[in-house]
Protein backbone atom coordinates (compact mmCIF):
# COMPACT_ATOMS: atom_id res chain seq x y z
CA UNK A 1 -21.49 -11.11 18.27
CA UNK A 2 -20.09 -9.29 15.36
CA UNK A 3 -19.92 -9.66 11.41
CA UNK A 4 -17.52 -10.34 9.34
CA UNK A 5 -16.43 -11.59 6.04
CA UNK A 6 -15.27 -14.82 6.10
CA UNK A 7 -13.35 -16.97 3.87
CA UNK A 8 -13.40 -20.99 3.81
CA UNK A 9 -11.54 -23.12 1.24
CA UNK A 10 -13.15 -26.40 -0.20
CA UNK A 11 -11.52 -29.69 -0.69
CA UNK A 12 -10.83 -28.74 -4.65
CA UNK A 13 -8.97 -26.19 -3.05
CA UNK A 14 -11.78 -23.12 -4.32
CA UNK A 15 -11.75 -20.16 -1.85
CA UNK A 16 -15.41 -18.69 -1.38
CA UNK A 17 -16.59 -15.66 1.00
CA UNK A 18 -19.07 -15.09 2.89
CA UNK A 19 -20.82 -12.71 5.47
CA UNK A 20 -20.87 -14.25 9.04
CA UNK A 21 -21.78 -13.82 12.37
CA UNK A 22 -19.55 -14.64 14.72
CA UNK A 23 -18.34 -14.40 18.46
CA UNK A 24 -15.58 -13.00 20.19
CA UNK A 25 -14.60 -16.84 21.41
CA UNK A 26 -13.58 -16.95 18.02
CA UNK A 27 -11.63 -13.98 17.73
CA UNK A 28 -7.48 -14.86 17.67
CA UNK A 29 -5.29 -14.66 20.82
CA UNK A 30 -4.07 -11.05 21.49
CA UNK A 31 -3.33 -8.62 24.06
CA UNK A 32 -5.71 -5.60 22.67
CA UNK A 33 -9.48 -6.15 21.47
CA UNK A 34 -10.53 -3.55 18.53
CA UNK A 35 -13.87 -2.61 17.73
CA UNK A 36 -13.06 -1.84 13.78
CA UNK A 37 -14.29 1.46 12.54
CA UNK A 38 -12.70 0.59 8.18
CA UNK A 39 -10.13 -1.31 7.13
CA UNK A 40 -8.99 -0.68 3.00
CA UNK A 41 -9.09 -3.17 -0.02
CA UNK A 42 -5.28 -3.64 -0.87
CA UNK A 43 -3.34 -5.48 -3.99
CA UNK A 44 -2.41 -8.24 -1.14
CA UNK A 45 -5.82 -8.48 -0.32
CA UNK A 46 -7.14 -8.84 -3.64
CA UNK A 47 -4.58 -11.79 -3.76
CA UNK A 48 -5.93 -13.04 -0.58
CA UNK A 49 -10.07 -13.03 -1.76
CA UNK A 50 -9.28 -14.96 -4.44
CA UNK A 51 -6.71 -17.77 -3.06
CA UNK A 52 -4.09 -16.55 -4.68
CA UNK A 53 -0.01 -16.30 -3.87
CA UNK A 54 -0.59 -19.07 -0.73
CA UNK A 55 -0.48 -15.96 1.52
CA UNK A 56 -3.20 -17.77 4.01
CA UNK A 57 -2.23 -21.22 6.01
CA UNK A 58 -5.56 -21.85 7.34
CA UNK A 59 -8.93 -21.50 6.99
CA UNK A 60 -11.61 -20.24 7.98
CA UNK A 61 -9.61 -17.24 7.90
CA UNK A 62 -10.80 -13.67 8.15
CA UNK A 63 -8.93 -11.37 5.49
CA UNK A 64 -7.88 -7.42 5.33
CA UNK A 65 -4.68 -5.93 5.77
CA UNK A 66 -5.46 -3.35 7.63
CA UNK A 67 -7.46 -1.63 9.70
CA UNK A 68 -8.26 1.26 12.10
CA UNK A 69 -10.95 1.63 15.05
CA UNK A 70 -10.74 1.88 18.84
CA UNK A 71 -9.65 -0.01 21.74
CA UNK A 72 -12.52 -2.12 23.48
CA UNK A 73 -10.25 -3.72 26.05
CA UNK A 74 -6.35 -3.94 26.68
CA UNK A 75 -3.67 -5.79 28.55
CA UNK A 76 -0.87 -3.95 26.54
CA UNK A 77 1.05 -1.09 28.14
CA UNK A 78 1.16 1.29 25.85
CA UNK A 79 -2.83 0.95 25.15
CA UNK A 80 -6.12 1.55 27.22
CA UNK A 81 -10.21 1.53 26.25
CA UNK A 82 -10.84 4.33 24.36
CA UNK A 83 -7.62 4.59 22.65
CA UNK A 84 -7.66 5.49 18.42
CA UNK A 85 -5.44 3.42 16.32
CA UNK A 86 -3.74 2.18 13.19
CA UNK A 87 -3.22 -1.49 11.94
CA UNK A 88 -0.99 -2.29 9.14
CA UNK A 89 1.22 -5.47 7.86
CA UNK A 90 2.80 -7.66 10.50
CA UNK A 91 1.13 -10.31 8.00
CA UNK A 92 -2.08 -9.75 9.49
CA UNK A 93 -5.12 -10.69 6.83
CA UNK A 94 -2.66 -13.35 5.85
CA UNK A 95 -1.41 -15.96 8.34
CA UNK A 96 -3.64 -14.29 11.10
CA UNK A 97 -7.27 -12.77 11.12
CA UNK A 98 -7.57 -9.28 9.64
CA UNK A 99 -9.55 -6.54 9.23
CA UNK A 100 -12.78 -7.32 7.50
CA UNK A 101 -14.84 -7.54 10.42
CA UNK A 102 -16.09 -5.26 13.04
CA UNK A 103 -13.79 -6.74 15.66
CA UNK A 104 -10.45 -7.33 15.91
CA UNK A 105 -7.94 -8.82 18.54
CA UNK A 106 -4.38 -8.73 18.04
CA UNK A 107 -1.04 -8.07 20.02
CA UNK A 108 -0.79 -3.99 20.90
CA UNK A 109 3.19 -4.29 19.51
CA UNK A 110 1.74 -4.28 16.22
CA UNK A 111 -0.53 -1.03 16.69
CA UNK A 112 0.24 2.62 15.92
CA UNK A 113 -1.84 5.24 17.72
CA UNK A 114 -3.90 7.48 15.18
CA UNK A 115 -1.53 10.29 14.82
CA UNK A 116 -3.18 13.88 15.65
CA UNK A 117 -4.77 15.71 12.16
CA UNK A 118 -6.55 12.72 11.03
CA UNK A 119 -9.54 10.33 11.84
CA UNK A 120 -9.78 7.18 11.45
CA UNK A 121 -11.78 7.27 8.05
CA UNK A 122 -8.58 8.98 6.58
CA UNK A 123 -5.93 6.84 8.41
CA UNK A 124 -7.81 3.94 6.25
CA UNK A 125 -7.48 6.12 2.90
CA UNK A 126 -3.93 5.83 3.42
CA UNK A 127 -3.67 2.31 4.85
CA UNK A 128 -0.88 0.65 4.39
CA UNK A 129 -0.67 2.16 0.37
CA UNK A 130 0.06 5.01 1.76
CA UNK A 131 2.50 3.85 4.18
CA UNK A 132 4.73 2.04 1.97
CA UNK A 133 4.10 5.09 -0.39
CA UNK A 134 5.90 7.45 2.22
CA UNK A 135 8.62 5.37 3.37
CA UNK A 136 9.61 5.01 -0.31
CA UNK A 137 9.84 8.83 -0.39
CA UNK A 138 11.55 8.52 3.17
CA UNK A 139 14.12 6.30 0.99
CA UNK A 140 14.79 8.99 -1.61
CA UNK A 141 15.22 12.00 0.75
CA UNK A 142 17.52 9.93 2.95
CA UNK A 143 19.86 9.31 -0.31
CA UNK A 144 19.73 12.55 -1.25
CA UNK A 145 16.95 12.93 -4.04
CA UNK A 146 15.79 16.14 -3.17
CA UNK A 147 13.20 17.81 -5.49
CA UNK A 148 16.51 20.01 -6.90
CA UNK A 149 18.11 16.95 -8.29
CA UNK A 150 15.66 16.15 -10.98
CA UNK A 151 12.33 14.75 -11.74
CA UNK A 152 11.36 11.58 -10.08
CA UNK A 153 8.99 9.01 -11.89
CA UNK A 154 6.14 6.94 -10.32
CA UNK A 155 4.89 3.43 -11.61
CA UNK A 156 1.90 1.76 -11.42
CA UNK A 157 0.69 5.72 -10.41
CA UNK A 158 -3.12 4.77 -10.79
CA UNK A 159 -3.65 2.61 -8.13
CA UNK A 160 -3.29 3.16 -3.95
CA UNK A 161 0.31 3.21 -3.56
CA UNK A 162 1.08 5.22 -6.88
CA UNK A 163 -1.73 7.37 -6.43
CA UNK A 164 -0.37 8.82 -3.19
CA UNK A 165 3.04 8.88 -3.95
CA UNK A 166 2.51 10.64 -6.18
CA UNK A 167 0.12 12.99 -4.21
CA UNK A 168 3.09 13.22 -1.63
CA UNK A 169 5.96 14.06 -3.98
CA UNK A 170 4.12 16.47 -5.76
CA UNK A 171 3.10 18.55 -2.56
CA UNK A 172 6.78 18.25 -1.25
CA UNK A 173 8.10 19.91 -4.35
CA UNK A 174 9.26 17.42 -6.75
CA UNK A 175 8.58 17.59 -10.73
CA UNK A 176 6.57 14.08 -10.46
CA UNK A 177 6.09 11.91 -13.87
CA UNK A 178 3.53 9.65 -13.39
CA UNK A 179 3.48 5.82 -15.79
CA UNK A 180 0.38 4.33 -16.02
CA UNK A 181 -1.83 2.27 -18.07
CA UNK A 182 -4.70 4.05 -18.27
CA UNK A 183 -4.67 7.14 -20.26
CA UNK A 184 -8.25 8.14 -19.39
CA UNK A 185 -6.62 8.66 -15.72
CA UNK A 186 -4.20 11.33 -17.27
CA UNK A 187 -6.48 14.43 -15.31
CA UNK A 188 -7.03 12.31 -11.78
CA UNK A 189 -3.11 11.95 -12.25
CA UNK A 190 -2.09 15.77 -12.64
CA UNK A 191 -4.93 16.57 -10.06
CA UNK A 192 -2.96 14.91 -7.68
CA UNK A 193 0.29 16.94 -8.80
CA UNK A 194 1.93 15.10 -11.90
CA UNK A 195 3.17 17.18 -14.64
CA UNK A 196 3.99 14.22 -17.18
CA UNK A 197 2.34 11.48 -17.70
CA UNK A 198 3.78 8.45 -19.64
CA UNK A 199 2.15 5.12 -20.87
CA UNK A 200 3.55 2.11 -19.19
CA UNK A 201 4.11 0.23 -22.67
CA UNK A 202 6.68 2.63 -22.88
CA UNK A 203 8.78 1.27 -19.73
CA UNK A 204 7.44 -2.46 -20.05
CA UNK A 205 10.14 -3.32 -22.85
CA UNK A 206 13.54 -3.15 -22.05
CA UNK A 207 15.54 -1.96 -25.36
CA UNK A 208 18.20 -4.12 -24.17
CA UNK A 209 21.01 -1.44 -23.78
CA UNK A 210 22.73 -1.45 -20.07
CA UNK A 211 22.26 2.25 -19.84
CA UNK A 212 19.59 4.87 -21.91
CA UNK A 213 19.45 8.37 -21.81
CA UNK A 214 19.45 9.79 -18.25
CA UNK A 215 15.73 10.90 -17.49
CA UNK A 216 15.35 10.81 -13.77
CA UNK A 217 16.65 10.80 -10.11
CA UNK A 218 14.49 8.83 -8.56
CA UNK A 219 11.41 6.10 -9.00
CA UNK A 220 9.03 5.06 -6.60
CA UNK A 221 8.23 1.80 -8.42
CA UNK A 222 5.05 -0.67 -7.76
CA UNK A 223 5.35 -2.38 -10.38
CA UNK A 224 8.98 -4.42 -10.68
CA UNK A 225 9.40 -6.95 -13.42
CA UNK A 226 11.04 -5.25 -17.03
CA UNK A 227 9.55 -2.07 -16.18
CA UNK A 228 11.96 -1.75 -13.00
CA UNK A 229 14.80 -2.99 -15.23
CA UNK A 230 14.14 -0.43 -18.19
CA UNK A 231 13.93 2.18 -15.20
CA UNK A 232 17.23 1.36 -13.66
CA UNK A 233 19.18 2.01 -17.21
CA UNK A 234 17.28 5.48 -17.06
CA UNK A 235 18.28 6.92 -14.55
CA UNK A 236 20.51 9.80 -13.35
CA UNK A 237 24.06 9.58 -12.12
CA UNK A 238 23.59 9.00 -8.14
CA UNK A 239 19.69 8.38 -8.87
CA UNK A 240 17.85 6.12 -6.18
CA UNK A 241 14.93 3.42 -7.12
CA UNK A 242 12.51 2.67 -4.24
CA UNK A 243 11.15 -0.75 -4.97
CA UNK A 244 8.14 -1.45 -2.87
CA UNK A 245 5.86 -3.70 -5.32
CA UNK A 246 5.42 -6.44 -8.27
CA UNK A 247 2.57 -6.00 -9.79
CA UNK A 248 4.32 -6.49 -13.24
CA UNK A 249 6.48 -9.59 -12.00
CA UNK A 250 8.78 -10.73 -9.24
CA UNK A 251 11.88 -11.08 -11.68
CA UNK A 252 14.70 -8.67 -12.23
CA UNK A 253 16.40 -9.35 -15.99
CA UNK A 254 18.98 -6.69 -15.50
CA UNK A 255 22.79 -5.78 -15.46
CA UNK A 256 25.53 -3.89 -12.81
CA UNK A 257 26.00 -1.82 -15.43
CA UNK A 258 23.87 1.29 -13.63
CA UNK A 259 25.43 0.81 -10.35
CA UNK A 260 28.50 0.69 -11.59
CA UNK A 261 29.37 3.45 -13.76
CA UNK A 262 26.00 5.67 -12.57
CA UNK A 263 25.91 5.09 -9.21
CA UNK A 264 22.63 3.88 -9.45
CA UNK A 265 21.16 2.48 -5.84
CA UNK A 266 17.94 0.10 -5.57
CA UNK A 267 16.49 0.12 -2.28
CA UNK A 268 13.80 -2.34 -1.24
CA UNK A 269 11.11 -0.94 0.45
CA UNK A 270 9.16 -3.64 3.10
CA UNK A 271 5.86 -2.11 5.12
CA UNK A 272 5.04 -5.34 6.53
CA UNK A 273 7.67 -6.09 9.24
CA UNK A 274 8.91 -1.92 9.24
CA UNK A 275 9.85 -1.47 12.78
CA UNK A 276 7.63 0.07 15.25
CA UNK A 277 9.97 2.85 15.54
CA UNK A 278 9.91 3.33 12.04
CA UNK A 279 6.60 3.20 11.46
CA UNK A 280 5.42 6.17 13.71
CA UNK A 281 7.40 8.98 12.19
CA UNK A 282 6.29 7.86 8.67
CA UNK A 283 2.67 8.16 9.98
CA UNK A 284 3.58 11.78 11.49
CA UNK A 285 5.23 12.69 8.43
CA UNK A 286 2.36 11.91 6.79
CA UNK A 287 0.06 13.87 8.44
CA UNK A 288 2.14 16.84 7.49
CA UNK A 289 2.88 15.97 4.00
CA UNK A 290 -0.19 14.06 2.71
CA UNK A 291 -3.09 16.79 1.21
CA UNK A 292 -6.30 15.54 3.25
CA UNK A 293 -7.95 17.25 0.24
CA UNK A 294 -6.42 15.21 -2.68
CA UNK A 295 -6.79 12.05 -0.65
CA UNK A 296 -10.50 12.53 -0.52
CA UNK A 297 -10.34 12.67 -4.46
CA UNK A 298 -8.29 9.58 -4.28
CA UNK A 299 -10.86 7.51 -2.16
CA UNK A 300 -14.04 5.73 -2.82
CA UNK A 301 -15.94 3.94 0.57
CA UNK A 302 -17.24 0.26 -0.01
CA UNK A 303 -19.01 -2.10 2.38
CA UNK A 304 -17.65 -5.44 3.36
CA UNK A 305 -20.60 -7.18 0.85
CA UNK A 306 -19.15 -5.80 -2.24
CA UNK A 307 -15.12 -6.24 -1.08
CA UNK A 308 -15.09 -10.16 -2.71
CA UNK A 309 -16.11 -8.20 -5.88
CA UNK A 310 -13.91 -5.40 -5.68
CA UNK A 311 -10.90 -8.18 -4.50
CA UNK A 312 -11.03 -9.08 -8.43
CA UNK A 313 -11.59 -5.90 -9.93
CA UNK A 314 -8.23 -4.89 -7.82
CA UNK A 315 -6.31 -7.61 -9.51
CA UNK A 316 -7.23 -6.63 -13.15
CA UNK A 317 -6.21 -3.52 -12.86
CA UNK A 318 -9.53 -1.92 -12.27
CA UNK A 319 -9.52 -0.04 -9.26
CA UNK A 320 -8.40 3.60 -9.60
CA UNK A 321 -6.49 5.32 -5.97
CA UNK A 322 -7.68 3.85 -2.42
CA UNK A 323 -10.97 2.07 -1.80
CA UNK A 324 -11.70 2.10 1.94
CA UNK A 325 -14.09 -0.64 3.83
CA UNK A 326 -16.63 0.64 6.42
CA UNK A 327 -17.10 -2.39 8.22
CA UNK A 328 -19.84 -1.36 9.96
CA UNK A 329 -21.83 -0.46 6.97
């Protein structure tokens, strides 16, 4: 028997939460059975706690995107008892059981072993925010948008996936200039390496114009919507934009304009369904890049009875960096 944090959906179509009991006879099919050390409290998740975006297909359904812990049993080749490791995407905590409980069972091609430098209490701190984080940096350096070629902006910096991109391109050199809503988060932001900090009202209205003055070479943007649009006509000749989120709106009002006569390139940026081979350099690369010591100031721990809570606050805006789930707690 183990607990977890269940969510059932009524015939009015309300989705509640719970705390349950339950047994491993209940547990999905899979070729690898995890006994769950944390798992994180994600955007996607948030979505997913409150019914929102029709990410689930059934219920009872056991959310979390993510997770890390340690192989119980295995029929999977590349895993044994004992072994540490990394969940994250594959569209698990969506249309299959996730990480909010303290047992998991899932198929081992979805797994990444915990790379050597961290535990399993950090690999959770950079979950899959941190993932998509570095493979949008991974996007810039492979197009050439080294820290040389200017300064590179990140949106929606507060939260998990700005906060450590921005942690990341700061350590690896880059001027960073960090667009956020929050102006009380101005010294978290420039502890973590930003040197400019710029209120998101100030990208969230388009002027209009197909270009604006050139102001950077790359973006790591979370947001989309009109900010990603007003970004695109800013940036430089060549520059690169790494889209890897929406939280301002799935819609892109824009022109060719920037492509055409800058060069401009907008890369999309998926974590979900990122190859396997893909996925395990990123996490090396992050163990090298990633400051262990400005991810701790990044990170706050919760326990699974407070996530439902937290699932709204993450939607409003008011969660600050990573929060990570002991679900043992």
């Amino acid at each position: 028997m183990f607990n977890a944090l269940v969510l059932q959906k009524d015939e009015d179509g309300k989705v509640t939460s719970n705390l349950e009991n339950l047994d491993e006879q209940s547990l999905p099919e899979g070729d690898v059975l995890v006994n769950v050390d944390y798992s994180t409290l994600n955007y996607k998740d948030g979505l997913v706690l409150n019914g929102l975006g029709g990410l689930v297909r059934n219920y009872p359904h056991v959310p979390g995107v993510d997770f890390s812990g340690t192989v119980e049993s295995s029929e999977h080749a590349d895993f044994k008892a004992g072994d540490k490791v990394i969940l994250t995407g594959w569209r698990v905590g969506e249309v299959r059981w996730g990480g909010y409980a303290q047992k998991a069972r899932v198929s081992g091609d979805w797994l990444v072993p915990l790379p050597a430098g961290i535990d399993s209490k950090q690999a959770m701190a950079i979950g899959t925010a941190g993932f998509t984080a570095m493979l949008g940096m991974q996007a810039l350096q492979k197009n050439n948008i080294t820290a040389e070629a200017g300064p590179v902006l990140v949106t929606g910096a507060s939260g998990g996936v700005g906060s450590v991109a921005v942690a990341l391109l700061a350590n690896a050199g880059y001027e960073v200039h960090a667009s956020t809503g929050r102006a009380s988060e101005t010294d978290y932001l420039k502890g973590l390496g930003a040197s400019e900090i710029i209120d998101r009202e100030e990208l969230a209205s388009p002027n209009g114009k197909p270009l604006n003055k050139e102001r950077w070479a790359g973006v790591v943007d979370s947001v989309g919507g009109d900010t990603l649009a007003n970004v695109l006509t800013q940036l430089k000749y060549g520059g690169v934009a790494a889209a890897i989120g929406l939280a301002g709106g799935n819609k892109l009002d824009t022109t060719v304009i920037p492509f055409l006569l800058r060069g401009v390139n907008l890369l999309g940026i998926d974590s979900v369904m990122c190859p396997k081979h893909l996925r395990v350099p990123a996490w090396e690369q992050l163990t090298r890049d990633l400051s262990l010591e400005k991810l701790d100031t990044m990170t706050q721990m919760v326990g699974l009875d407070s996530v439902a809570e937290q699932g709204k606050s993450i939607l409003g805006g008011g969660v600050k960096g990573r929060l990570v789930v002991d679900v043992n707690s």
